[in-house]
C-alpha atoms as a PDB file:
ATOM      1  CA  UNK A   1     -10.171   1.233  -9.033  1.00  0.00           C
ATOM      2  CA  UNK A   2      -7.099   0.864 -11.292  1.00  0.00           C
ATOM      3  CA  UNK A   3      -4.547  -1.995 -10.818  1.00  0.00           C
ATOM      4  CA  UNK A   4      -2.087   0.133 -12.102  1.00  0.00           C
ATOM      5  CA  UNK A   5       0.999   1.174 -10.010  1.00  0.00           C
ATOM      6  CA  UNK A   6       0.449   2.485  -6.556  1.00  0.00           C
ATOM      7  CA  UNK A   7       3.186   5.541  -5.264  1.00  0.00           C
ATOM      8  CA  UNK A   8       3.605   6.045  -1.275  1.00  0.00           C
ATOM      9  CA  UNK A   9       1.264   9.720   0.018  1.00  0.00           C
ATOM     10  CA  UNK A  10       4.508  10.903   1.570  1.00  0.00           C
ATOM     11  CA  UNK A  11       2.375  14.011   2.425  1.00  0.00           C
ATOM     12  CA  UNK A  12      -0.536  11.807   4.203  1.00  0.00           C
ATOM     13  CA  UNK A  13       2.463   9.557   5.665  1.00  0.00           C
ATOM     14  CA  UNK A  14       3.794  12.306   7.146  1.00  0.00           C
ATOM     15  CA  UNK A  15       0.926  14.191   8.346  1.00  0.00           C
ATOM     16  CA  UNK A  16      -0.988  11.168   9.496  1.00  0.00           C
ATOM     17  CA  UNK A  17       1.341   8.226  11.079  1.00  0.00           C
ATOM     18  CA  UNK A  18       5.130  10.366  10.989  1.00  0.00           C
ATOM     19  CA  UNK A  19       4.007  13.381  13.112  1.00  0.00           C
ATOM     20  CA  UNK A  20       1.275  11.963  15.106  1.00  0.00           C
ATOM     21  CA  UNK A  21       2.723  11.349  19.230  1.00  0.00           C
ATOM     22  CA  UNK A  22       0.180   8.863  19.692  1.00  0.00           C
ATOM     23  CA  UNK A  23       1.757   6.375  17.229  1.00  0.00           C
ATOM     24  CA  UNK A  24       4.824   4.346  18.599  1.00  0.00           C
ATOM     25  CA  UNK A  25       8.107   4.719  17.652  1.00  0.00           C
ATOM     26  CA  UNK A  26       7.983   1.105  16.723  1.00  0.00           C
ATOM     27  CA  UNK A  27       4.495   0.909  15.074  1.00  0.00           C
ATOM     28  CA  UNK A  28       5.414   3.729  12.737  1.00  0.00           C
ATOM     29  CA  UNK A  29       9.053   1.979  11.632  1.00  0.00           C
ATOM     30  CA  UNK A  30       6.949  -1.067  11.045  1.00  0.00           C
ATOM     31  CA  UNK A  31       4.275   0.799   8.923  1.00  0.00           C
ATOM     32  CA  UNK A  32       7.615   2.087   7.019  1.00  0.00           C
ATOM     33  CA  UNK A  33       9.111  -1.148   6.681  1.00  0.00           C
ATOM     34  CA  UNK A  34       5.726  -2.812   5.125  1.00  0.00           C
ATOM     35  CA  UNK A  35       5.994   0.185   2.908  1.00  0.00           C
ATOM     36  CA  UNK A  36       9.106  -0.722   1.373  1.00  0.00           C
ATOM     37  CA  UNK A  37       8.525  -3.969   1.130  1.00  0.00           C
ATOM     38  CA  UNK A  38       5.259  -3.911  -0.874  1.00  0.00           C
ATOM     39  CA  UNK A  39       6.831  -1.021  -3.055  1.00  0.00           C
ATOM     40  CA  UNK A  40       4.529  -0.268  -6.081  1.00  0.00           C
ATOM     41  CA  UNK A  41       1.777  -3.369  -5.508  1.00  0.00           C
ATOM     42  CA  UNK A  42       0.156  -1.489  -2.202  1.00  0.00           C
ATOM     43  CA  UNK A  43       0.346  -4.890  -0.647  1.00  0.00           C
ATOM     44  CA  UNK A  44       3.337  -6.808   1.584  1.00  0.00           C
ATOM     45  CA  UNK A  45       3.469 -10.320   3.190  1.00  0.00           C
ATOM     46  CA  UNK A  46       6.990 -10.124   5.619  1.00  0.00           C
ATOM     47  CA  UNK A  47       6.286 -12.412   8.336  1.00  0.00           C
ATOM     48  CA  UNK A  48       5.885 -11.678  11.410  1.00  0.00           C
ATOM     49  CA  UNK A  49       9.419 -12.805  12.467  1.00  0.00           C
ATOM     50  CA  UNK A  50      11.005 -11.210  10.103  1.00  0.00           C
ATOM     51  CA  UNK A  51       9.679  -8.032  11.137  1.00  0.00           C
ATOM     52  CA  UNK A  52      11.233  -8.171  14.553  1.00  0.00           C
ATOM     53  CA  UNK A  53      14.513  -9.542  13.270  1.00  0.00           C
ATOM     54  CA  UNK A  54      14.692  -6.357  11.205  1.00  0.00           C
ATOM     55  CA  UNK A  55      14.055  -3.824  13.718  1.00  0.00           C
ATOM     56  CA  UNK A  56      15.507  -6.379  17.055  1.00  0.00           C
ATOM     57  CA  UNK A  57      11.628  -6.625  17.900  1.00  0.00           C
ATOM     58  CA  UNK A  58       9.724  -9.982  19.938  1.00  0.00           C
ATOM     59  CA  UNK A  59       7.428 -11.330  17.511  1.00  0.00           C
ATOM     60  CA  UNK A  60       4.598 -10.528  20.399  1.00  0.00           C
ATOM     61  CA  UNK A  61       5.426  -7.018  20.363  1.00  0.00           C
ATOM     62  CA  UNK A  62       5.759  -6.876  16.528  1.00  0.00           C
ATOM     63  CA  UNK A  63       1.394  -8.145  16.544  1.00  0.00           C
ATOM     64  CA  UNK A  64       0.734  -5.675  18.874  1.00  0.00           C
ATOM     65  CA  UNK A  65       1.946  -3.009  17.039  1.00  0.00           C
ATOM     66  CA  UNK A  66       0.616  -4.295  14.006  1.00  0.00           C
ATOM     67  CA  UNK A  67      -2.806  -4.725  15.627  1.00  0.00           C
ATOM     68  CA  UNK A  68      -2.690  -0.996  16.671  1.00  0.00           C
ATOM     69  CA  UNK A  69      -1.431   0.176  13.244  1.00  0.00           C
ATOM     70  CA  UNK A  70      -4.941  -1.949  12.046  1.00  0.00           C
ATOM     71  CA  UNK A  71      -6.853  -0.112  14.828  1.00  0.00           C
ATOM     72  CA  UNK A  72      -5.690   3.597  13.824  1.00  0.00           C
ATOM     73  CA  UNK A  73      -7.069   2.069  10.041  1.00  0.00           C
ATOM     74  CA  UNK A  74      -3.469   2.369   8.143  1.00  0.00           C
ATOM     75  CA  UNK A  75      -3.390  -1.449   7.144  1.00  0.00           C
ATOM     76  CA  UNK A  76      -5.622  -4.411   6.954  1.00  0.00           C
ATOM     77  CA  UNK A  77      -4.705  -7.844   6.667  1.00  0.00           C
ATOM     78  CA  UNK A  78      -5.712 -11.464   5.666  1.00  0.00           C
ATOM     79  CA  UNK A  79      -4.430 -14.384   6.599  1.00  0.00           C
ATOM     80  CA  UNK A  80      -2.399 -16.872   3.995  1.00  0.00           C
ATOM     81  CA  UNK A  81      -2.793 -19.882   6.000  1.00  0.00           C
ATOM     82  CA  UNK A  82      -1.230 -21.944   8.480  1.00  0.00           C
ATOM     83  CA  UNK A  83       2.030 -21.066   9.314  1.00  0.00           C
ATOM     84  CA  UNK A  84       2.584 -18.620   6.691  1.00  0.00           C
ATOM     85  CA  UNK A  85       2.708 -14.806   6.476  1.00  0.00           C
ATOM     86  CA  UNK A  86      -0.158 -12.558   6.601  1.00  0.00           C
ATOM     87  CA  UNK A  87      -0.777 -10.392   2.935  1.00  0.00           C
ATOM     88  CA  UNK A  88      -1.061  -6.655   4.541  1.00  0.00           C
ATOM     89  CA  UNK A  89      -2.764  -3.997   2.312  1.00  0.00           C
ATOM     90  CA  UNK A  90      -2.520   0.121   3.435  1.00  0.00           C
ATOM     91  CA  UNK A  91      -4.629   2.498   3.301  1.00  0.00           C
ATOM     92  CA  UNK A  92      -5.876   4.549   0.704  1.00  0.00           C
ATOM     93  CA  UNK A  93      -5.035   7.620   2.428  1.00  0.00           C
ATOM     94  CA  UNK A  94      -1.070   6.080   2.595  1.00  0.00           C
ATOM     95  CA  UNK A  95      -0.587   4.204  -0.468  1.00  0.00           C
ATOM     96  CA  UNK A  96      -2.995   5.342  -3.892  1.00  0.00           C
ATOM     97  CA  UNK A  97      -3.057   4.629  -7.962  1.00  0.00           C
ATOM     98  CA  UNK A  98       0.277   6.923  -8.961  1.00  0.00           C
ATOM     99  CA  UNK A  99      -2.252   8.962 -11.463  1.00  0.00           C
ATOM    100  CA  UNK A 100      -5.260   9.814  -8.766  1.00  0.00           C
ATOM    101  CA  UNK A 101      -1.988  10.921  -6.577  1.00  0.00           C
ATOM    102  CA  UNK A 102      -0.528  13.130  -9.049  1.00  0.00           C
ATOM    103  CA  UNK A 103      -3.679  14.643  -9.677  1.00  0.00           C
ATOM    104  CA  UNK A 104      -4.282  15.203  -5.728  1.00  0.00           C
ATOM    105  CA  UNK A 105      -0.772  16.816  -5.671  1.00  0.00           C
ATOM    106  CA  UNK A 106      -1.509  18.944  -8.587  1.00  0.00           C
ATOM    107  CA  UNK A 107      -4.499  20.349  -7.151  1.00  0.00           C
ATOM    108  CA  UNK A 108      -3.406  21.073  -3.910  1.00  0.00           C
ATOM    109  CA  UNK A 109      -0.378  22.566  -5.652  1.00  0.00           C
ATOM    110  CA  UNK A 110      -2.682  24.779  -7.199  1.00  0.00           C
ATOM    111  CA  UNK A 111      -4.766  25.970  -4.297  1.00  0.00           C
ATOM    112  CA  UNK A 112      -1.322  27.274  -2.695  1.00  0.00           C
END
């Protein structure tokens, strides 16, 4: 796959995670949050803490969330070590190369 620049699905974001009642309020501002933070690198490593403190979330609450965000398959992560942040990575379906998405809007633009 290309390293190049990666561009939000804001079609799949919306269709899978936005719109879906099984998600959590929380889990999908979370899932939004890690978004913005990774911006165009399709990876983010916001600790834990920090997480909550943005959105007035427990630290507990913010891994369970995150564990059921890993569960539904929109993020993986790897840990960085002792006492340091996790490195999350999305889903292709959420987060892809900006030219393989353009090409995927293109043709479903075309099949209107």
């Amino acid at each position: 796959m290309n390293m190049g620049k990666f561009r939000i699905n804001q079609i799949a974001l919306r269709n899978i995670v936005w719109r879906a009642p099984e998600y959590p309020l929380a889990a999908k501002v979370l899932l939004l949050d890690l978004l913005w933070y990774a911006g165009n690198s399709n990876s983010a490593f916001p600790s834990q803490k920090t997480l909550g403190k943005n959105h007035g979330l427990s630290s507990r609450y913010v891994r369970k969330m995150l564990k059921l965000l890993k569960e539904y398959g929109c993020i993986t992560w790897r840990k960085s070590g002792f006492s340091k942040s996790n490195h999350y990575t999305f889903s292709t379906d959420l987060y892809g190369v900006i030219n393989e998405t353009i090409n995927e809007e293109q043709t479903d633009e075309g099949t209107k």
